[in-house]
C-alpha atoms as a PDB file:
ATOM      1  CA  UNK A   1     -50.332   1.129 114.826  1.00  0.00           C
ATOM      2  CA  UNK A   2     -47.326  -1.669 115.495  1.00  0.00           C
ATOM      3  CA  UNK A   3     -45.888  -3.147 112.632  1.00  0.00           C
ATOM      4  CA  UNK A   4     -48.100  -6.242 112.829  1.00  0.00           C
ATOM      5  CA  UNK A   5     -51.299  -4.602 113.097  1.00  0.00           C
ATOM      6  CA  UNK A   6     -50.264  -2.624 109.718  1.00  0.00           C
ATOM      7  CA  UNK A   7     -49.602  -6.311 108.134  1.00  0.00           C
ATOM      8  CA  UNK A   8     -53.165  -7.621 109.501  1.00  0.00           C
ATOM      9  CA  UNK A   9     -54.807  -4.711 107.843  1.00  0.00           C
ATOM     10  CA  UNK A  10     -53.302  -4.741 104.367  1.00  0.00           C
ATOM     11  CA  UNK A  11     -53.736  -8.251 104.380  1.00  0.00           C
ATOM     12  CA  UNK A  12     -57.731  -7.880 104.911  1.00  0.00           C
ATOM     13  CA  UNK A  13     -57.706  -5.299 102.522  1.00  0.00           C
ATOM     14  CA  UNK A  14     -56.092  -7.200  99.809  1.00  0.00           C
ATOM     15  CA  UNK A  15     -59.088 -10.016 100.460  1.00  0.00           C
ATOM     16  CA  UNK A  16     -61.966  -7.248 100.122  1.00  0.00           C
ATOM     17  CA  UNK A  17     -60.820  -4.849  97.621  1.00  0.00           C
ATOM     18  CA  UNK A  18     -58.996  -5.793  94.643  1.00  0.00           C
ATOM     19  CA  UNK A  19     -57.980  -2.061  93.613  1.00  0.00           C
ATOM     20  CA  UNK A  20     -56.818  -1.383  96.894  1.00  0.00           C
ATOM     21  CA  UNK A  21     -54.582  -4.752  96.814  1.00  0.00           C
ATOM     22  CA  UNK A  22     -53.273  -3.634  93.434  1.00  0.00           C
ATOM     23  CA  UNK A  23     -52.541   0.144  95.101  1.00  0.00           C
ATOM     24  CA  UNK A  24     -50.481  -2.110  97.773  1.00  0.00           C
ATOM     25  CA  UNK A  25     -48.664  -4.104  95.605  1.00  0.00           C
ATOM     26  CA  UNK A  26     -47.707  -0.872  93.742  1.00  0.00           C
ATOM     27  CA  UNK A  27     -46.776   1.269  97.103  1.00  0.00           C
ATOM     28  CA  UNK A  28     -45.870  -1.116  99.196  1.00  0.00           C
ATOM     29  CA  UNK A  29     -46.317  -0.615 102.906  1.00  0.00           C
ATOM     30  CA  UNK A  30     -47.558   3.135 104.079  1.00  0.00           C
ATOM     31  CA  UNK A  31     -47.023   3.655 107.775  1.00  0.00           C
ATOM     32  CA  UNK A  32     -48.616   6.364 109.753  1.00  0.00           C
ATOM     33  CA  UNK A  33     -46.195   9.018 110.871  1.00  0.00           C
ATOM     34  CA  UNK A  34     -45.346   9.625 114.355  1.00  0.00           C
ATOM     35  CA  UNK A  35     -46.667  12.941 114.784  1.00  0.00           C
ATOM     36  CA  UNK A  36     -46.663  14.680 118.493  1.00  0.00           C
ATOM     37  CA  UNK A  37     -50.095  15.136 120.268  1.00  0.00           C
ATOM     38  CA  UNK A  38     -49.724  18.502 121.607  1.00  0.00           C
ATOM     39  CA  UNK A  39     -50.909  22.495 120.789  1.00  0.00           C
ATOM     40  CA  UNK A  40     -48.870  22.925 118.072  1.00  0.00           C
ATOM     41  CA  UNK A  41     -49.858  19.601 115.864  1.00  0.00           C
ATOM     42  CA  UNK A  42     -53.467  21.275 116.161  1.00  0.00           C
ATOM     43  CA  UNK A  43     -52.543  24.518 115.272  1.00  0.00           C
ATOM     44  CA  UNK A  44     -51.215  23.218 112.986  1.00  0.00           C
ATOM     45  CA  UNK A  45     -53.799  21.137 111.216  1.00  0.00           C
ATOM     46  CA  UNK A  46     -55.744  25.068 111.117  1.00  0.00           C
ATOM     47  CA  UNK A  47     -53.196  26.475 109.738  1.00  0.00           C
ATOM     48  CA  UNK A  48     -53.320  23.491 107.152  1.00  0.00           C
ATOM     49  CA  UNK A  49     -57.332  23.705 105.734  1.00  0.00           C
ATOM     50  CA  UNK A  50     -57.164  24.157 102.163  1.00  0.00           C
ATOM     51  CA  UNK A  51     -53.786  24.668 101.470  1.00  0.00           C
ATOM     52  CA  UNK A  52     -50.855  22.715  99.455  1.00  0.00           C
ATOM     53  CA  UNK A  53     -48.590  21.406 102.079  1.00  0.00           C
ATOM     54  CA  UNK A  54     -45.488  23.417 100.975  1.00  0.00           C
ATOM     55  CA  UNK A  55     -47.875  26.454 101.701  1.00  0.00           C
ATOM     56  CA  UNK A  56     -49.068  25.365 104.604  1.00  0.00           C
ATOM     57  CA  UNK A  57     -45.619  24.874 106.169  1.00  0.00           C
ATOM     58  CA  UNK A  58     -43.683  27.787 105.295  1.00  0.00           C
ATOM     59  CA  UNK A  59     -47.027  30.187 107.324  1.00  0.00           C
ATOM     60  CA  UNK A  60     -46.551  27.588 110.300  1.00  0.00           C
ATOM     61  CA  UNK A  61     -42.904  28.386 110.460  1.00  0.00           C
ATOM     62  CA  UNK A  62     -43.353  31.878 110.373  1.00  0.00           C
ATOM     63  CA  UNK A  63     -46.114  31.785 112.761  1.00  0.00           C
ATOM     64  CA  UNK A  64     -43.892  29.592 114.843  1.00  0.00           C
ATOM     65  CA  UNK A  65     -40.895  31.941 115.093  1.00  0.00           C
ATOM     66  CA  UNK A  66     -42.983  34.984 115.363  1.00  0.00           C
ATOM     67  CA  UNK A  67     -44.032  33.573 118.739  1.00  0.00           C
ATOM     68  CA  UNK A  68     -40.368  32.539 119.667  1.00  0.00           C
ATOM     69  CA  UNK A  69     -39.294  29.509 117.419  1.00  0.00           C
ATOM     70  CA  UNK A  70     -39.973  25.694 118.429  1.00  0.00           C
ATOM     71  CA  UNK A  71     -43.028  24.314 119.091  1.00  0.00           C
ATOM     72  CA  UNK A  72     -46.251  26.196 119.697  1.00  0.00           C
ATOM     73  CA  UNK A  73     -47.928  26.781 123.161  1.00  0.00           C
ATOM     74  CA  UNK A  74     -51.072  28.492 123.823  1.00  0.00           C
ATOM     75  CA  UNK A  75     -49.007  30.782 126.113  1.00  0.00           C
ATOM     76  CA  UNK A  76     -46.797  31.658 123.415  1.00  0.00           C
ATOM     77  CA  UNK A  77     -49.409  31.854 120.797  1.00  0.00           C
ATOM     78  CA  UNK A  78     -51.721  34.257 123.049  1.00  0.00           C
ATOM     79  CA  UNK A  79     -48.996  36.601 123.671  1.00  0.00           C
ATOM     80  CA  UNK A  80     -48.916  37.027 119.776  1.00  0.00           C
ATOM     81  CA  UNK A  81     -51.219  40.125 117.984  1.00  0.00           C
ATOM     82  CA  UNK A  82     -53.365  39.285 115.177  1.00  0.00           C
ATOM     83  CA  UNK A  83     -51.401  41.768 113.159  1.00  0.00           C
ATOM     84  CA  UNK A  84     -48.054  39.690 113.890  1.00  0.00           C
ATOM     85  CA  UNK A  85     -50.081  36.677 112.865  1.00  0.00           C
ATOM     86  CA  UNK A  86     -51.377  37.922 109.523  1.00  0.00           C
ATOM     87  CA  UNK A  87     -48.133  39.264 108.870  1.00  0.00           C
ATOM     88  CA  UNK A  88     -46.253  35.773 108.966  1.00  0.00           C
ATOM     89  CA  UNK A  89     -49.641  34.258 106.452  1.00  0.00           C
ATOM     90  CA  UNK A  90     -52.054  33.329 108.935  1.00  0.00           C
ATOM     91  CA  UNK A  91     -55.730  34.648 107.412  1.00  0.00           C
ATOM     92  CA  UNK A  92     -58.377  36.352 109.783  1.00  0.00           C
ATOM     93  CA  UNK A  93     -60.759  32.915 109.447  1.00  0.00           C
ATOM     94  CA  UNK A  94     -57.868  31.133 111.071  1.00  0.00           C
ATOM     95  CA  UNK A  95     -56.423  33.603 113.431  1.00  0.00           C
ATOM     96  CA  UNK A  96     -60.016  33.699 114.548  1.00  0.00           C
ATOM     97  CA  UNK A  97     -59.692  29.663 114.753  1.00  0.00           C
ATOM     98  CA  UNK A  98     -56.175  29.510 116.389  1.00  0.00           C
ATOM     99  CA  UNK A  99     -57.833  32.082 119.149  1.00  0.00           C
ATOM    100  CA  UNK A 100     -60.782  29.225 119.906  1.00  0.00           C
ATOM    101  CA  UNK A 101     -58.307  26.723 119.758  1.00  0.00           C
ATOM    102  CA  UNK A 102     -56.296  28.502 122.529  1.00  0.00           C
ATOM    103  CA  UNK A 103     -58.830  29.684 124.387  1.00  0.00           C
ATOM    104  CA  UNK A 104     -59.902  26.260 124.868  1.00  0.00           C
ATOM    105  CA  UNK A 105     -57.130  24.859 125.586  1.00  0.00           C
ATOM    106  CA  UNK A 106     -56.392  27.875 128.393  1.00  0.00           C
ATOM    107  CA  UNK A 107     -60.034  27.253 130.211  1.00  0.00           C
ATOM    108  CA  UNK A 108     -59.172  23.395 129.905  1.00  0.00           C
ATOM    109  CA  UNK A 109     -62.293  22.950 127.944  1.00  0.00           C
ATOM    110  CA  UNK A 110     -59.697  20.698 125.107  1.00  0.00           C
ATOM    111  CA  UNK A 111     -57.680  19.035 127.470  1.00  0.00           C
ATOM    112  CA  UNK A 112     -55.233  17.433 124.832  1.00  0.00           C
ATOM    113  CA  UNK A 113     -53.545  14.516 126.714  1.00  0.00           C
ATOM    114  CA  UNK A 114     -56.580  13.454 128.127  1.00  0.00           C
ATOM    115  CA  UNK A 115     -57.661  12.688 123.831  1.00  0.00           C
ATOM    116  CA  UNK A 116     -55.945   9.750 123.256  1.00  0.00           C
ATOM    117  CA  UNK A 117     -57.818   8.003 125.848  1.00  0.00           C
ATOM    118  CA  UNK A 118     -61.402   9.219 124.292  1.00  0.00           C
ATOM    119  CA  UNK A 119     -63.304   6.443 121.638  1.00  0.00           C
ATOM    120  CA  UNK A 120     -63.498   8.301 118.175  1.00  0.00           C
ATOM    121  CA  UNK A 121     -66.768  10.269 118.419  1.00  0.00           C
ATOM    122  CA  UNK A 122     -66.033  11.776 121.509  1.00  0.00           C
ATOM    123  CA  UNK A 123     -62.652  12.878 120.173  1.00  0.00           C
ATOM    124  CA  UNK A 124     -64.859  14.570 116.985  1.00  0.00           C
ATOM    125  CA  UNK A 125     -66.801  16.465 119.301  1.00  0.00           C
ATOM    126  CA  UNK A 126     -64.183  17.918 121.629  1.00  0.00           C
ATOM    127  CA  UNK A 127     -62.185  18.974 118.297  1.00  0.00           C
ATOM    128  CA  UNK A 128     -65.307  20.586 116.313  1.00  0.00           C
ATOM    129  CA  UNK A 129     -65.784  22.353 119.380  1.00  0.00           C
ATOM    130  CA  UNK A 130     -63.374  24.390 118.609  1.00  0.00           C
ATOM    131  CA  UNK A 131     -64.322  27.351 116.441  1.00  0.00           C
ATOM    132  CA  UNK A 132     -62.795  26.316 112.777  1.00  0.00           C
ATOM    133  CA  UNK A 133     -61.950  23.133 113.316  1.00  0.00           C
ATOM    134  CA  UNK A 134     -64.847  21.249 111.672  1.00  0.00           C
ATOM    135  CA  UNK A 135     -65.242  17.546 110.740  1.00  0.00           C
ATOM    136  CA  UNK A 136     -62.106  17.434 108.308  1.00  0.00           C
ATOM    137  CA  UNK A 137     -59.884  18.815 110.782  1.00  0.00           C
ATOM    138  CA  UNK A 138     -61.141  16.451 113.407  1.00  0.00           C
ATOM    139  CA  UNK A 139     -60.669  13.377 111.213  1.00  0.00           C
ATOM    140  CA  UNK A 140     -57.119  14.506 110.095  1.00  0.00           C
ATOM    141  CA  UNK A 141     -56.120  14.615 113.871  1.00  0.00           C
ATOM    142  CA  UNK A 142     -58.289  11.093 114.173  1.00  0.00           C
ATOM    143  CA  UNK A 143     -55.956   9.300 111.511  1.00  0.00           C
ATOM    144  CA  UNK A 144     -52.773  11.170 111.867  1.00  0.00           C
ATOM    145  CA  UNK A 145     -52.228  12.007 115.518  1.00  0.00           C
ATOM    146  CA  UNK A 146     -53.770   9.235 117.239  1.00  0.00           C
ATOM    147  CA  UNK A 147     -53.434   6.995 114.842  1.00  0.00           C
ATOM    148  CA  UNK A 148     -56.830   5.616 114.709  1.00  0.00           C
ATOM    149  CA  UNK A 149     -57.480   3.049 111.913  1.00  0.00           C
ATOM    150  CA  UNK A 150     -60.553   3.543 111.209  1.00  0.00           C
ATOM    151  CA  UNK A 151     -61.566   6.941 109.938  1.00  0.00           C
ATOM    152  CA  UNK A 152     -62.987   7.621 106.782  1.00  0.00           C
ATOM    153  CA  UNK A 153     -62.780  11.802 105.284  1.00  0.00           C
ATOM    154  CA  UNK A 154     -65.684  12.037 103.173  1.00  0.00           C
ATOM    155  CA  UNK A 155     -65.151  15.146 102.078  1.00  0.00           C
ATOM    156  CA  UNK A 156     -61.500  15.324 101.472  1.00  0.00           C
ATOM    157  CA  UNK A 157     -60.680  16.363  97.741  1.00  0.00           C
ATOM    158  CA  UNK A 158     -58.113  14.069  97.543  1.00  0.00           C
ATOM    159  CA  UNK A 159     -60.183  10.871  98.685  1.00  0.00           C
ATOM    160  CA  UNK A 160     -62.613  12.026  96.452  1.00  0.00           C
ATOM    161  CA  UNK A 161     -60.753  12.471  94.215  1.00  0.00           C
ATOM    162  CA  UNK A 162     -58.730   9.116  93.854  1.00  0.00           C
ATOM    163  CA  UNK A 163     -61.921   7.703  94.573  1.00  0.00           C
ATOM    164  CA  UNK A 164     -63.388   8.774  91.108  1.00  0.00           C
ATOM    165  CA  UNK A 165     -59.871   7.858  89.179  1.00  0.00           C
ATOM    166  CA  UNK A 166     -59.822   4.146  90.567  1.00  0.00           C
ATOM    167  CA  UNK A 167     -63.629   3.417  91.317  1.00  0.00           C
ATOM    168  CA  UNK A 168     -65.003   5.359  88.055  1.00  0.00           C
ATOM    169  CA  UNK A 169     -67.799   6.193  90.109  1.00  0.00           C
ATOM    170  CA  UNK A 170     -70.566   9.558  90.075  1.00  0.00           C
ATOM    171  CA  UNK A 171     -69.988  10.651  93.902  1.00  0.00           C
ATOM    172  CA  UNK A 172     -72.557  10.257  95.838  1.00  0.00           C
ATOM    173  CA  UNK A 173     -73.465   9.395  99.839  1.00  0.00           C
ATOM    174  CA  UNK A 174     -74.613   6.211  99.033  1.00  0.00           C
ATOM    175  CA  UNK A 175     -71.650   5.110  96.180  1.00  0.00           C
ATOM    176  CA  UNK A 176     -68.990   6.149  98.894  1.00  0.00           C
ATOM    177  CA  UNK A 177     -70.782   3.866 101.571  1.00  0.00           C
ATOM    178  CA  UNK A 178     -70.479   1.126  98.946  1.00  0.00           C
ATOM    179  CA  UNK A 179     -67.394   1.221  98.145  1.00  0.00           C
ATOM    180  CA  UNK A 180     -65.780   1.961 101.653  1.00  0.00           C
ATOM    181  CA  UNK A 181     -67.801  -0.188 103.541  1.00  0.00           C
ATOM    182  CA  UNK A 182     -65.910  -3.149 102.852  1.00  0.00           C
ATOM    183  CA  UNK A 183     -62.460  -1.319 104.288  1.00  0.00           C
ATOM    184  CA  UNK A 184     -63.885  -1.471 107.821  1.00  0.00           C
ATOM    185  CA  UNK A 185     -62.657  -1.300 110.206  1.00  0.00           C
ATOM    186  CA  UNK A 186     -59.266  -0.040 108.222  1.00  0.00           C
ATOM    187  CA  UNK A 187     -60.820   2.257 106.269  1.00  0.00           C
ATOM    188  CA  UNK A 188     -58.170   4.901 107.350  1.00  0.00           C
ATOM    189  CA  UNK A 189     -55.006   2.713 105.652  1.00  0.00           C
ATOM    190  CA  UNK A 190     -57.146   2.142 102.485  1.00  0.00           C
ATOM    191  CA  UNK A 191     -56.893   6.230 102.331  1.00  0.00           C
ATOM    192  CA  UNK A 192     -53.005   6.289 102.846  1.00  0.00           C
ATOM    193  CA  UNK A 193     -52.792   3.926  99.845  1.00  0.00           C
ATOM    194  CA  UNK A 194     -55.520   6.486  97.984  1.00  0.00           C
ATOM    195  CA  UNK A 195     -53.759   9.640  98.652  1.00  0.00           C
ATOM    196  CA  UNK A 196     -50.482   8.090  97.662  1.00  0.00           C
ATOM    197  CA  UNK A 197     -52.051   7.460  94.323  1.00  0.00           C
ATOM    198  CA  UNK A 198     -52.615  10.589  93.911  1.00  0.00           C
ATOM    199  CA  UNK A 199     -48.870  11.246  94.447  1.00  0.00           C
ATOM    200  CA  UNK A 200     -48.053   9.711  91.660  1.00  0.00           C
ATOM    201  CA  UNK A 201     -49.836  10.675  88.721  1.00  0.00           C
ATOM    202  CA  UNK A 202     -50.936  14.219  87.569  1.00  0.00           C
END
């Protein structure tokens, strides 16, 4: 998102959603990072599922140098064992994911490039194609890789999380619609602003 689409959105946000506006005033503006669309961004948002970030990077660098340091290709990830890949952290679940992921991307089933010209569902469904990569994954790579503004994670802990500390809410299908419905269609910068709360406070 350019600089003045990021301004439009806060600003509508601030209009709908008075907690949100205060999270802004505290945090200021949250940009999306630039993050490369390519193999190794989605290996590693596998190698990412339910860990800390900290963890989550130092397997990824391992698995990363095992196959021959820089980024990952599913060349260079193929030519790597399962038994080199559990020994740098990678569990069998998402050694068995990483495999689907290259596999795919081999046969040309996930053409990658071709992504960032796909509308949002259509981008879910090539990603949860892939074996263990289900909706969170997909939405991760929806908000963080292409940068699309309006996803919403439903079942990130986080979300849900802040959610309950700001909102004061009992979690439900129909008290998430409520409350989110109004951040549409920028429901994925309201989350930056929600995980940064979380940032903050223990």
């Amino acid at each position: 998102m350019t600089a003045t689409a990021i301004a439009k959105a806060l600003n509508y946000l601030r209009r709908v959603d008075p907690i949100i506006k205060s999270l802004i005033k505290s945090h200021g503006v949250i940009a999306l990072p630039a993050i490369k669309n390519d193999f190794d961004t989605l290996a590693g948002i596998i190698i990412g599922q339910q860990l800390s970030g900290k963890a989550a990077d130092t397997i990824f660098a391992r698995i990363r140098a095992t196959a021959g340091g820089g980024r990952l290709t599913a060349e260079r990830l193929a030519s790597c064992s399962d038994t080199q890949l559990q020994k740098a952290g990678a569990s069998r679940p998402k050694i068995r994911a990483l495999r689907s992921l290259t596999e795919h991307v081999q046969t040309r089933k996930l053409q990658i490039p071709k992504l960032a010209k796909l509308p949002d569902e259509a981008v879910f469904q090539k990603i949860t194609q892939v074996k263990g990569m289900g909706p969170w994954s997909a939405q991760m790579y929806l908000m963080f890789v292409l940068a699309r503004p309006d996803i919403f994670p439903d079942n990130d802990l986080g979300i849900r999380k802040a959610i309950v500390r700001h909102y004061g809410i009992e979690l439900s299908s129909d008290s998430l619609e409520k409350i989110t419905a109004c951040w549409r269609p920028y429901r994925t910068i309201a989350c930056l602003y929600l995980w940064r709360s979380l940032n903050n406070r223990s």
